[in-house]
Protein backbone atom coordinates (compact mmCIF):
# COMPACT_ATOMS: atom_id res chain seq x y z
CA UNK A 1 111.08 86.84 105.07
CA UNK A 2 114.56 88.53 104.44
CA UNK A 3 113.18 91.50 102.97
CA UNK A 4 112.98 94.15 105.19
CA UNK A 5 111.11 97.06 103.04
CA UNK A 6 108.63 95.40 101.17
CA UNK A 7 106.96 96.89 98.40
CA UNK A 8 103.27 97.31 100.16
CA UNK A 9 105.38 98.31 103.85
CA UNK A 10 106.97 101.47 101.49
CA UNK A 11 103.99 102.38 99.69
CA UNK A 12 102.09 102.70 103.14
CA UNK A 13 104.74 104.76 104.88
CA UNK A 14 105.08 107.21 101.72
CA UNK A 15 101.08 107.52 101.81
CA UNK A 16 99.49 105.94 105.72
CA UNK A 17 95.60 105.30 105.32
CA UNK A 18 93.81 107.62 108.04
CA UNK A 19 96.64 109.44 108.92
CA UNK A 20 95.61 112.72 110.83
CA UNK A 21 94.71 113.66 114.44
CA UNK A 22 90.78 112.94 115.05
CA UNK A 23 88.93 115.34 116.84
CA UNK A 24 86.92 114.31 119.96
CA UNK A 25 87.91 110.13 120.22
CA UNK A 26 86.73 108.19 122.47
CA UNK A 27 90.23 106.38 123.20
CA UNK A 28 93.80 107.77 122.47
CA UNK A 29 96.81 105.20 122.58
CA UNK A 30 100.02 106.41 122.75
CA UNK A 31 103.66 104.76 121.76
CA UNK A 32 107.21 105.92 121.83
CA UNK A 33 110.29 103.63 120.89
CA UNK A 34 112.39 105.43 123.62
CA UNK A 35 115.58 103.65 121.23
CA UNK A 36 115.00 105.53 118.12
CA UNK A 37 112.31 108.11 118.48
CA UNK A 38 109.49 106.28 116.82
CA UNK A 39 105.97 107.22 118.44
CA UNK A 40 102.48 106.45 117.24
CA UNK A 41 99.20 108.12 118.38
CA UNK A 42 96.02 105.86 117.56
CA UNK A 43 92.52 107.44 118.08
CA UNK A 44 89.24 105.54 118.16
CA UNK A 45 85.59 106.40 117.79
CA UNK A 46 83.00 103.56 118.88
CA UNK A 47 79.80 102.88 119.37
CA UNK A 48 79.02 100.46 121.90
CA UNK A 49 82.15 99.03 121.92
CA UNK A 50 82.12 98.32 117.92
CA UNK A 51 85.12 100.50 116.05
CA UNK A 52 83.07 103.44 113.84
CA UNK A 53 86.27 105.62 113.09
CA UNK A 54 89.78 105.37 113.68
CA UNK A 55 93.31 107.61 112.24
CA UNK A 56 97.11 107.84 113.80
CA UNK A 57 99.42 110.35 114.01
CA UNK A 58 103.11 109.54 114.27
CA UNK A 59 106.61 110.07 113.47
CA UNK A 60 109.25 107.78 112.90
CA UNK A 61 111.02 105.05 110.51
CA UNK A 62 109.06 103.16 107.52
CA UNK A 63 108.55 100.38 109.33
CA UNK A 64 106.93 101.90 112.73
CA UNK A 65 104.45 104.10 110.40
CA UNK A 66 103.86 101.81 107.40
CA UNK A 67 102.68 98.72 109.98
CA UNK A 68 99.97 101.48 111.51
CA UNK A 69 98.81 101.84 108.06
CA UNK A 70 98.57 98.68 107.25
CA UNK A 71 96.30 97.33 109.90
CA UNK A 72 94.32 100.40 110.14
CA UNK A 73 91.35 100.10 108.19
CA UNK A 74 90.90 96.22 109.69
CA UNK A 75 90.19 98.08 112.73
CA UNK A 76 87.07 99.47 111.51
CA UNK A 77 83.82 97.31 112.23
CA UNK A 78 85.65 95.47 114.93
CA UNK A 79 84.93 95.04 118.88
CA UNK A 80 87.32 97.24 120.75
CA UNK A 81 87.94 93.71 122.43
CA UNK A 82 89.56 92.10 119.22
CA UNK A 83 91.69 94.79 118.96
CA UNK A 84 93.81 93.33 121.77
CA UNK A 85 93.49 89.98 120.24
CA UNK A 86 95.85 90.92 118.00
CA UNK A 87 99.27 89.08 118.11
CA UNK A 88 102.63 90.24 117.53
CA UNK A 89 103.32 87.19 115.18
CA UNK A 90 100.12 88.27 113.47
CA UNK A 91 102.14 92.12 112.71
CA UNK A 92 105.40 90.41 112.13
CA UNK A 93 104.20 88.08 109.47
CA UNK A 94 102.11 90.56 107.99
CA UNK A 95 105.30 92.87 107.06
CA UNK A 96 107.17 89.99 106.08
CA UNK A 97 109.27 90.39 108.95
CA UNK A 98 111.49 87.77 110.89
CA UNK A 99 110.88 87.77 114.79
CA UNK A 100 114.74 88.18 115.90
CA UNK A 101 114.89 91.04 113.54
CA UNK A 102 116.81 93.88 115.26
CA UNK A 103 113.66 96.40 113.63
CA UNK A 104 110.91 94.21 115.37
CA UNK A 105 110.64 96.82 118.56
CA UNK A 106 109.68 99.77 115.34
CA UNK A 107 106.53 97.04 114.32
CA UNK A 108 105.38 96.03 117.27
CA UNK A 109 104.67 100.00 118.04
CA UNK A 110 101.26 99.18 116.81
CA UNK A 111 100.70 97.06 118.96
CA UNK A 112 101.65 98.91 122.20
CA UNK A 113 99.26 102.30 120.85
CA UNK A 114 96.82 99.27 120.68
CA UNK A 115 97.37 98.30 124.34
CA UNK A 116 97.55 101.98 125.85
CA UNK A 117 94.29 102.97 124.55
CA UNK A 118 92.16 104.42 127.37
């Protein structure tokens, strides 16, 4: 897992799946990296607790935006429940990324807009 900037992680960040501000969600989930400036905005339709529509907003380094856009569209379909089921060693293996990596704080962002939504 020693490459940092995989192929798929770049291609994301250059062009994030559902990347705009929704109008009207239901939940809003906000994340700053208070270290680098990174900060992620996730924003969730649902129907009965199932995941209709979901987009982020964001600025920051490939790696904070490129994980959002990786995982987004798994989102959809899901119980807002499982959404909290997800682990960090689930993100860090997804991006090919090694847990004592110095970067890990910019992947895990997802995962903190994931826990502040309300």
């Amino acid at each position: 897992m020693s490459n940092l900037y995989s192929k798929e992680l770049i291609e994301h960040y250059k062009n994030p799946k559902r990347f705009s501000k929704m109008e009207n969600p239901d939940l809003t989930g906000v994340a700053v990296n208070s270290l680098c400036g990174d900060e992620l905005t996730l924003y969730v339709k649902n129907d009965n607790g199932t995941v209709v529509d979901v987009s982020f907003q964001g600025s920051g380094c490939a790696i904070c935006l490129g994980t959002m856009s990786m995982f987004i569209d798994s989102f959809i379909d899901k119980n807002i429940r499982d959404l909290f089921k997800l682990s960090e060693n689930e993100v860090l293996e997804r991006i090919s990324m090694d847990s004592d990596s110095p970067r890990k704080r910019c992947a895990t962002l997802t995962l903190e807009a994931i826990q502040k939504l309300k």
